[in-house]
Structure formats: structure tokens, C-alpha cells
C-alpha atoms as a PDB file:
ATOM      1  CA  UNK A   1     -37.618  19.990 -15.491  1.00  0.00           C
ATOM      2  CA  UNK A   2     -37.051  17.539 -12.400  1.00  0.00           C
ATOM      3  CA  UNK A   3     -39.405  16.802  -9.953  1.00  0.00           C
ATOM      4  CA  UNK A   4     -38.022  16.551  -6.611  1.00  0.00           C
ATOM      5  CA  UNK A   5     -39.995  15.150  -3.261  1.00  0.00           C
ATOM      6  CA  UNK A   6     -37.639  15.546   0.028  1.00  0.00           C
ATOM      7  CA  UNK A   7     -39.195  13.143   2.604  1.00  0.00           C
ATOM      8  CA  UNK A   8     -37.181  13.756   6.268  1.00  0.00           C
ATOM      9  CA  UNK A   9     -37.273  10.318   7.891  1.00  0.00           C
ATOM     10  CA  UNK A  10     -40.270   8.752  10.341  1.00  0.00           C
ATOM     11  CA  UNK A  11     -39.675   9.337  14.107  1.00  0.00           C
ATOM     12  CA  UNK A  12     -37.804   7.644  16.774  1.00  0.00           C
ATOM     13  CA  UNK A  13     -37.555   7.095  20.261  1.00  0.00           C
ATOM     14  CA  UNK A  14     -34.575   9.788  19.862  1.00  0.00           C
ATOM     15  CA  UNK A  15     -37.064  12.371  18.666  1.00  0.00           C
ATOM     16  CA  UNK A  16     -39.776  11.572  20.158  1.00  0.00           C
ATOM     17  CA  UNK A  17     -37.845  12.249  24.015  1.00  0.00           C
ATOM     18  CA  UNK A  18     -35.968  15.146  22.665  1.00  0.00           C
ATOM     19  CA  UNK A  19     -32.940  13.754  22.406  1.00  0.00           C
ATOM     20  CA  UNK A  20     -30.621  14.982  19.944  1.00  0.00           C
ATOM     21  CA  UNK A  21     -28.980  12.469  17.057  1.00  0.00           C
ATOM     22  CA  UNK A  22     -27.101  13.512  13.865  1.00  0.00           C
ATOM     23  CA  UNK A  23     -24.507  10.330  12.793  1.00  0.00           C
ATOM     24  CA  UNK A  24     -26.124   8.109  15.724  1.00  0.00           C
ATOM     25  CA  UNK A  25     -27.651   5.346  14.359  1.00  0.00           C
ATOM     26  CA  UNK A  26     -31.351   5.229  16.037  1.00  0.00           C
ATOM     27  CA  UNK A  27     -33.964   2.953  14.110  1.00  0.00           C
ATOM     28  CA  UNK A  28     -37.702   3.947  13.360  1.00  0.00           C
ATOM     29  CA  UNK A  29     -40.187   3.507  16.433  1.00  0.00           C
ATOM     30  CA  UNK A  30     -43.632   1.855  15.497  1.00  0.00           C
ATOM     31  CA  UNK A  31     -44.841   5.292  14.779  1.00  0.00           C
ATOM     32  CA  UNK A  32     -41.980   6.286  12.893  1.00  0.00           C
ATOM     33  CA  UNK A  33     -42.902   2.917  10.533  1.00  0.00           C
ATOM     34  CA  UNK A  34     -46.303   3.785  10.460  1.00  0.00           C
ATOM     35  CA  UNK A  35     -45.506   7.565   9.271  1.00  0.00           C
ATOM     36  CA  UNK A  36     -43.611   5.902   6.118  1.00  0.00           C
ATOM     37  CA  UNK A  37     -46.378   3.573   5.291  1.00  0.00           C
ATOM     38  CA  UNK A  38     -48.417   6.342   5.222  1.00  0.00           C
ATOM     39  CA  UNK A  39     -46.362   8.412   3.249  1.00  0.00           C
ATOM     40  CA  UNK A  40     -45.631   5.707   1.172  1.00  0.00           C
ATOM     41  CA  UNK A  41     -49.258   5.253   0.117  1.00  0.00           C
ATOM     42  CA  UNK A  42     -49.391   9.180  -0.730  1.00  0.00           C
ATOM     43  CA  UNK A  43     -46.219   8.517  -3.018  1.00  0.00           C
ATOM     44  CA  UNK A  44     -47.425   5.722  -4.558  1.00  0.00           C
ATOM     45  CA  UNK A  45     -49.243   7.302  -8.028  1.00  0.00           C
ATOM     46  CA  UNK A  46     -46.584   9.634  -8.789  1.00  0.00           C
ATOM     47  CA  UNK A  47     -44.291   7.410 -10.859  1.00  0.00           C
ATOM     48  CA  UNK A  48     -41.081   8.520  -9.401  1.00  0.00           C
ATOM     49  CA  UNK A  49     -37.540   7.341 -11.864  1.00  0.00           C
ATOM     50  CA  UNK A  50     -35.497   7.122  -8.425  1.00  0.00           C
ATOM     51  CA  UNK A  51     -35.456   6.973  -4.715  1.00  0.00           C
ATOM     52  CA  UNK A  52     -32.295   8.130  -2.913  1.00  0.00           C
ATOM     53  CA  UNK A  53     -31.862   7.990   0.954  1.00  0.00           C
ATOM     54  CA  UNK A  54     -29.086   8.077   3.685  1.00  0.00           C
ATOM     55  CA  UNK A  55     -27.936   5.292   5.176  1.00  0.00           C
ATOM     56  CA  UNK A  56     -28.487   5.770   8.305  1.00  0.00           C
ATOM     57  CA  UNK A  57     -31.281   3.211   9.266  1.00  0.00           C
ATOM     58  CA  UNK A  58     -34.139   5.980  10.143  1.00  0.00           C
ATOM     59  CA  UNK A  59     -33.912   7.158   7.102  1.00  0.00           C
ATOM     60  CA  UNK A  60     -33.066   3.546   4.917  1.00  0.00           C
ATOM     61  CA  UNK A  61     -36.140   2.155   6.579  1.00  0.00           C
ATOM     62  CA  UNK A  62     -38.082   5.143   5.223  1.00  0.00           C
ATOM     63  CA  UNK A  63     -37.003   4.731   2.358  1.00  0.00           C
ATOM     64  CA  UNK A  64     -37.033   1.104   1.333  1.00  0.00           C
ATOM     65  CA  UNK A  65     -40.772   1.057   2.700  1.00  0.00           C
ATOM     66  CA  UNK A  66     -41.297   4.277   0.009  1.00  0.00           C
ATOM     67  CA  UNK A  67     -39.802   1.934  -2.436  1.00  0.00           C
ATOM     68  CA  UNK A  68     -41.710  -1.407  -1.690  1.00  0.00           C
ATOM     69  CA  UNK A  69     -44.991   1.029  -3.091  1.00  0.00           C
ATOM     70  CA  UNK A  70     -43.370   2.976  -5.710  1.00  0.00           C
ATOM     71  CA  UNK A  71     -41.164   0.084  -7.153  1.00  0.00           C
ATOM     72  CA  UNK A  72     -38.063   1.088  -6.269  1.00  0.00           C
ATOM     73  CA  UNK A  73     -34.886   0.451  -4.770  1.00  0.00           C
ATOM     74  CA  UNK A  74     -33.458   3.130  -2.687  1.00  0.00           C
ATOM     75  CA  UNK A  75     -30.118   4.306  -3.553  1.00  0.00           C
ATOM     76  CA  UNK A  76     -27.852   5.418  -0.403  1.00  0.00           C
ATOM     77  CA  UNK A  77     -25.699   8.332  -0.459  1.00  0.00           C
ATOM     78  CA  UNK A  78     -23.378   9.158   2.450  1.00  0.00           C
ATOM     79  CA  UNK A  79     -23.699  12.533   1.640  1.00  0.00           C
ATOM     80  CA  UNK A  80     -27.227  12.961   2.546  1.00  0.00           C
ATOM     81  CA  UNK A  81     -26.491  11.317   6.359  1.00  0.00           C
ATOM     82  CA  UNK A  82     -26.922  13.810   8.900  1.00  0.00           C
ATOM     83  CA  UNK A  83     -24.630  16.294  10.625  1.00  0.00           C
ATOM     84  CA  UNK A  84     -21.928  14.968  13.160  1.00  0.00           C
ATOM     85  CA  UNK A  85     -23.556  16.665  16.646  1.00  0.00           C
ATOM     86  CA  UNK A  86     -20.164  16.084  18.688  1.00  0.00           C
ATOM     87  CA  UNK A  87     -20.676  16.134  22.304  1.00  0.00           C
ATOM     88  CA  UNK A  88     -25.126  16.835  21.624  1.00  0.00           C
ATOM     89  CA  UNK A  89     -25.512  13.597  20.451  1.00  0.00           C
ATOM     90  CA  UNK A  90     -27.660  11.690  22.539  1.00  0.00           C
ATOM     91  CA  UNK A  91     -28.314  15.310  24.723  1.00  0.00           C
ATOM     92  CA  UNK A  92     -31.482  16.263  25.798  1.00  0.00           C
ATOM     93  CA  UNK A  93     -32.281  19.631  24.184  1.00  0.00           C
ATOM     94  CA  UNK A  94     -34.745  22.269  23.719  1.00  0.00           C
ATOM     95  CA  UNK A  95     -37.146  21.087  20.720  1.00  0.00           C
ATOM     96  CA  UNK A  96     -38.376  24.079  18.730  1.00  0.00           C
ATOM     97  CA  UNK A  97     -40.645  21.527  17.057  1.00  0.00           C
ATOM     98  CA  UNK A  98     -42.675  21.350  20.066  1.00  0.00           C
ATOM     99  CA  UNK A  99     -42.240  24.322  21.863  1.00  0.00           C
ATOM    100  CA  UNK A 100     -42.279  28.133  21.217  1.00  0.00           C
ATOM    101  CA  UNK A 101     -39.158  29.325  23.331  1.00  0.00           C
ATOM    102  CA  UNK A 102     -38.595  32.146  21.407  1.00  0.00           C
ATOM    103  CA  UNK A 103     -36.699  33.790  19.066  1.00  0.00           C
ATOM    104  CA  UNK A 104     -33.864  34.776  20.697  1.00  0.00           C
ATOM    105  CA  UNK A 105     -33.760  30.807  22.562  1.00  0.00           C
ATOM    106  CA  UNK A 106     -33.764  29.542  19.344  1.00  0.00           C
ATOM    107  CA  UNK A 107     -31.321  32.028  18.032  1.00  0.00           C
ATOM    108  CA  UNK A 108     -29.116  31.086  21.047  1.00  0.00           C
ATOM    109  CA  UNK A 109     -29.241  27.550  20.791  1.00  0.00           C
ATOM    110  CA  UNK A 110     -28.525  27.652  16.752  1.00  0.00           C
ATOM    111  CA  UNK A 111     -25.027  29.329  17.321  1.00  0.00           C
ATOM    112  CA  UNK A 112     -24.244  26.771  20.546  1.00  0.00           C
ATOM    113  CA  UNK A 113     -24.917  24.095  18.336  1.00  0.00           C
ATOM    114  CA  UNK A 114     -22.325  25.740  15.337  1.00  0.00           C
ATOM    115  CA  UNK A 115     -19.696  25.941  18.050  1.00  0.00           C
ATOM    116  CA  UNK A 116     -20.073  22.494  19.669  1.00  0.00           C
ATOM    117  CA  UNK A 117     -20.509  20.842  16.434  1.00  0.00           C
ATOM    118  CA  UNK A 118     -16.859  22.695  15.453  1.00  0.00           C
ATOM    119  CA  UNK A 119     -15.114  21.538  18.206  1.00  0.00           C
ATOM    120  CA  UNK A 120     -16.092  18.210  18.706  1.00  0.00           C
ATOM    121  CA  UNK A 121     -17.806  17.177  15.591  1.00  0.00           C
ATOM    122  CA  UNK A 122     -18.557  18.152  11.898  1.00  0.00           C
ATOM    123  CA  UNK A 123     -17.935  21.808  11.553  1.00  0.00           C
ATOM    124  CA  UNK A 124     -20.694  23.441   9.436  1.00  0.00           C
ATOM    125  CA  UNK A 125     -19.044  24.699   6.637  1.00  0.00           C
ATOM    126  CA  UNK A 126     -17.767  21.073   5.735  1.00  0.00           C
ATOM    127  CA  UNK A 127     -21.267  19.416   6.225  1.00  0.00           C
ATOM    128  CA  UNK A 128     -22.467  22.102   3.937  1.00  0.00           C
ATOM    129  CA  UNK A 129     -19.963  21.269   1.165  1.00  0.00           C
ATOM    130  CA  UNK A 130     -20.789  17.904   1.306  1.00  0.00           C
ATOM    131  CA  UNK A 131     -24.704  17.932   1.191  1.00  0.00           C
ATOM    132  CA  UNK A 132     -24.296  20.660  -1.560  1.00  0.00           C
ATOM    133  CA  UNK A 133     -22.115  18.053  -3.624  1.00  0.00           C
ATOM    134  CA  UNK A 134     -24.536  15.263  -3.506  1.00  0.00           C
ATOM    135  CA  UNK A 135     -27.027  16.863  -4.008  1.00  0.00           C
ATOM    136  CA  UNK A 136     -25.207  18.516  -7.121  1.00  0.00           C
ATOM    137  CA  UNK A 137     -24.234  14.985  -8.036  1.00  0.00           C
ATOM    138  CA  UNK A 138     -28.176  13.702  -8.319  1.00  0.00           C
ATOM    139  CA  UNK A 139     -29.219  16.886  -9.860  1.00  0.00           C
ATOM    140  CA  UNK A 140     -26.606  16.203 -12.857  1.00  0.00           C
ATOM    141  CA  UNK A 141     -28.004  12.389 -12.561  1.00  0.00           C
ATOM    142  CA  UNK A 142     -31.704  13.971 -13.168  1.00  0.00           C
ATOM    143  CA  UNK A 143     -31.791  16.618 -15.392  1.00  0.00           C
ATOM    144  CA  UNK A 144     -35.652  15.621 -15.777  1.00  0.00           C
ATOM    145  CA  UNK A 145     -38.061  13.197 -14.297  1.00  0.00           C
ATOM    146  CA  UNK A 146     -39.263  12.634 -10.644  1.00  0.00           C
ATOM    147  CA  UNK A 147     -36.958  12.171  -7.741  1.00  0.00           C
ATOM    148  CA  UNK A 148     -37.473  11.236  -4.063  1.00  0.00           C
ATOM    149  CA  UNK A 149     -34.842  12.063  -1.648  1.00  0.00           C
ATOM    150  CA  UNK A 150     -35.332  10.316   2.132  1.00  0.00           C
ATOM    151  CA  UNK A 151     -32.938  11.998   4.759  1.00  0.00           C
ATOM    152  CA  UNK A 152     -32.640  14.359   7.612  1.00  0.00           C
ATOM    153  CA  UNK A 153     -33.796  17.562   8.517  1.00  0.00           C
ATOM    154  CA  UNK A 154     -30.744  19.060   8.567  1.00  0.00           C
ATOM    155  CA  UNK A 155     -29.645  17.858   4.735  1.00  0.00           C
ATOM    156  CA  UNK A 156     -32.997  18.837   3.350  1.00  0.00           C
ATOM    157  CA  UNK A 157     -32.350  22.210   5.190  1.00  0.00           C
ATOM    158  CA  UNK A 158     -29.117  22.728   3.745  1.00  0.00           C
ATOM    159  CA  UNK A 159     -30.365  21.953   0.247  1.00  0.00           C
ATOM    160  CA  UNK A 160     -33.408  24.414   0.398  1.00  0.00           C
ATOM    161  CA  UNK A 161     -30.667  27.116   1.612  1.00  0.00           C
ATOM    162  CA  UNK A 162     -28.317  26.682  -1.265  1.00  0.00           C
ATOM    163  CA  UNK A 163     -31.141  27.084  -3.817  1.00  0.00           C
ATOM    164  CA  UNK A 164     -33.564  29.336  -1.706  1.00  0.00           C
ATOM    165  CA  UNK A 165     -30.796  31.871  -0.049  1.00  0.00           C
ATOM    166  CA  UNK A 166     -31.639  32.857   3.342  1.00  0.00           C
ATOM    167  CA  UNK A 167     -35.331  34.102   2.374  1.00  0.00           C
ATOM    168  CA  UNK A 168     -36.234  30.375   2.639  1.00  0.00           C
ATOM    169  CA  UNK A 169     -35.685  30.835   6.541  1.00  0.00           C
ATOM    170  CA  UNK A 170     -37.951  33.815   6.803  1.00  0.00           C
ATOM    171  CA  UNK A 171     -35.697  35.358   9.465  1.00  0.00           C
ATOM    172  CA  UNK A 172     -35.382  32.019  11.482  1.00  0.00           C
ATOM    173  CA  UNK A 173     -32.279  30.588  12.715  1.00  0.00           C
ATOM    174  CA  UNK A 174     -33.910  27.315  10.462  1.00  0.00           C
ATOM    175  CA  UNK A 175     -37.134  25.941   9.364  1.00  0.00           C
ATOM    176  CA  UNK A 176     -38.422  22.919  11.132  1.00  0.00           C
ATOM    177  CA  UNK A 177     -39.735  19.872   9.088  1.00  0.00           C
ATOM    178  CA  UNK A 178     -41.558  17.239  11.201  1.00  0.00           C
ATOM    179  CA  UNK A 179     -41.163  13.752  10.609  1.00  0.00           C
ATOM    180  CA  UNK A 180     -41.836  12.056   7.389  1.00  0.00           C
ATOM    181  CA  UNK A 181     -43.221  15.466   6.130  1.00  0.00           C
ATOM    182  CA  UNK A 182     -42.990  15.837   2.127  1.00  0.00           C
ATOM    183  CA  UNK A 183     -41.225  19.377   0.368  1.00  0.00           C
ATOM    184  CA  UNK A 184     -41.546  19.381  -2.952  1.00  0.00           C
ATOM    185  CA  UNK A 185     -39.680  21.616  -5.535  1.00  0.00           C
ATOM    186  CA  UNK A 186     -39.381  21.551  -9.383  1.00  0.00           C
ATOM    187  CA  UNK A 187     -35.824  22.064 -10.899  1.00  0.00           C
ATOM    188  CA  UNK A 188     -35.780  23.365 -14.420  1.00  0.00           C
ATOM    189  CA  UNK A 189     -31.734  23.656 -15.596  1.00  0.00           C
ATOM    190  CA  UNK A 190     -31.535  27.810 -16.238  1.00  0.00           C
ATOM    191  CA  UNK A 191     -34.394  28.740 -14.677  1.00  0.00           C
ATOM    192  CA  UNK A 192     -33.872  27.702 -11.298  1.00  0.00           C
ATOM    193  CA  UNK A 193     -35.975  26.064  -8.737  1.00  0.00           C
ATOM    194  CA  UNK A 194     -39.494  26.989  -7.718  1.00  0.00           C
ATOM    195  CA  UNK A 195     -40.907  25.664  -4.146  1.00  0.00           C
ATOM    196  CA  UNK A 196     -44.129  23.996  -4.498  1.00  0.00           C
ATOM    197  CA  UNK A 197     -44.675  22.639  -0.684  1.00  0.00           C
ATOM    198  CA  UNK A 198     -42.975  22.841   2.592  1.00  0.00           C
ATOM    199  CA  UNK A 199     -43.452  20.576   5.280  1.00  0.00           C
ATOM    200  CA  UNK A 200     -46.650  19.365   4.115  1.00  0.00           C
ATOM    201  CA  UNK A 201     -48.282  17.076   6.321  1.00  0.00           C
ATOM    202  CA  UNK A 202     -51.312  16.856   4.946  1.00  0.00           C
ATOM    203  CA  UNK A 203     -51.030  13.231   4.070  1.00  0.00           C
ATOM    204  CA  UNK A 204     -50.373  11.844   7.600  1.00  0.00           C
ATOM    205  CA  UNK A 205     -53.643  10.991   9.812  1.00  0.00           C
ATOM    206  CA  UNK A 206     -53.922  13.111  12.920  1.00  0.00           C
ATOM    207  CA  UNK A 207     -52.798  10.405  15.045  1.00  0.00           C
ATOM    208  CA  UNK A 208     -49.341  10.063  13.323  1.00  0.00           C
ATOM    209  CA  UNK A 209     -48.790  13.873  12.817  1.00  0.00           C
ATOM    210  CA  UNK A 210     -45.741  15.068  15.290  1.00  0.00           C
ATOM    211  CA  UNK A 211     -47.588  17.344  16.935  1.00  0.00           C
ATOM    212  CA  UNK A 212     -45.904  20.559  18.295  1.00  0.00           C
END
């Protein structure tokens, strides 16, 4: 059995004003720093075998600051960077993290973002196909052990869906996981996988939680 920890990258500026970045390269805030450290320290007793992370410096940064505290040295994938946004990226959107617009908003905004995201940048089936084969790739690389994986919310998303099925959602368009938030699922080869936390946030002082 494999123990895997899904960290989703500290916050940015980006995030923090709503504005929407998938392949755009925005670096950790302060805060977003001060979210890893703390994560960091909650990691730091678990005795993980590896750390994998995008490259994308949000969620390197993350990452190598994980490392520093658990002793190791991140290993970037490209297939865990984020979704290609097209014409969003850098776009001021409606943030379901924050805000409650509703289901059928958030319903409407999901299916915008498919289209634009076809037409002008990564369509979803292919960014699907490629999270799905990394993360088959580190599964074969860890048939036991721990694991961390740093990266976005939309890779850690697509990961939960392929071993969850759409039940994961529970009837949302997706599920939201704040900044530097830690999911945790166990892997056991012919079993399947078993969800042990979601978007736990438990380790992060008030002040650095991303409040909604």
C-alpha cells in the first residue's frame, strides 16, 4: 500500500485578486510562503520516500520548502503543471472559493471554461490524458511507501476523478481545494484507493487559512 499526500500549492497575488492562472508562471506571495512553511512543519514526521511537484514556480517553491523539512528533493513532472486557460489566463473571474454564486453559476462557468480552454488553449480531454499518465507513471514508481505530490488544483482534481468517478464531486461541477490544503489517500495495487482527507486545513493557523 502507498501513501499518497496531494498538497495544491501556497497562494499568490493571482489567487488572492481572483485572477485566473493555469500555465502562467506567478510566484508564491509572503502568505503563500508562509502556508508551505506551515505545511511543511505538519509534513515533517511522516517520513515520506519522495516529493514530486510541477514546475511551475508556485508549486516548486512549495515544494522545495516541503523538502528542506522532510529531506527531500522535489522531483518535477510536467505532467502535473496546470491546465492551459487560453484567453482566462490572467482574467478576473468568479471565485467559487470565496463566494456562494450558486449552483447553476458555477455550473455555467465550468462549461465556459471547457469551451474557452478548447479553443484557445488545452482542450480537456488532452489535459486529462496527461495528468492521468503521470500520475500512472509515479504510481508504478511507488507501489508502496509514502508519497507527496505538490501541484494545482486542477491536477489533484483530475487525479481524485480518475480513481473516485464522479461521486468524488458530490454533484458539483468540481471540488474546491484551498491553498496549500493536504488530501490524503492510500493506494493498495487490487484493491483500489480509499480517501482518507480532503482539503484538510486543519494544519494552517487561522490567519493563513484562505478564507471563503
Amino acid at each position: 500500500m502507498t501513501k499518497f499526500l496531494f498538497v495544491r500549492h501556497g497562494t499568490t497575488t493571482w489567487v488572492d485578486t481572483q485572477l485566473l492562472h493555469g500555465i502562467t508562471d506567478v510566484p508564491l506571495n509572503e502568505k503563500g510562503r508562509q502556508q508551505a512553511k506551515a505545511t511543511a512543519k505538519a509534513l515533517a514526521d511522516i517520513k515520506a520516500n519522495k516529493i514530486y511537484s510541477s514546475p511551475l514556480s508556485r508549486s516548486a517553491e512549495t515544494a522545495q520548502i516541503i523538502g528542506k523539512t522532510t529531506g527531500l528533493t522535489p522531483i518535477l513532472k510536467k505532467s502535473l503543471v496546470e491546465i492551459n486557460f487560453g484567453w482566462l489566463e490572467g482574467k478576473k473571474i468568479r471565485d467559487h472559493d470565496r463566494q456562494d454564486y450558486g449552483k447553476i453559476i458555477e455550473f455555467f462557468d465550468h462549461h465556459l471554461f471547457n469551451v474557452v480552454r478548447t479553443v484557445s488553449g488545452e482542450p480537456q480531454s488532452r489535459f486529462r490524458a496527461r495528468v492521468t499518465a503521470g500520475w500512472n507513471e509515479i504510481l508504478s514508481e511507488n507501489p508502496t511507501g509514502t508519497v507527496i505530490i505538490v501541484a494545482h488544483s486542477g491536477v489533484i482534481n483530475t487525479i481524485l476523478l480518475h480513481l473516485f468517478g464522479k461521486t468524488y464531486l458530490n454533484g458539483n461541477a468540481y471540488h474546491h481545494l484551498n491553498p496549500c490544503s493536504i488530501t490524503e489517500i492510500n493506494v493498495d495495487t487490487g484493491k483500489g484507493a480509499e480517501m482518507v482527507r480532503l482539503n484538510d486545513l486543519d494544519h494552517l493557523p487561522e490567519d493563513l487559512r484562505w478564507q471563503a
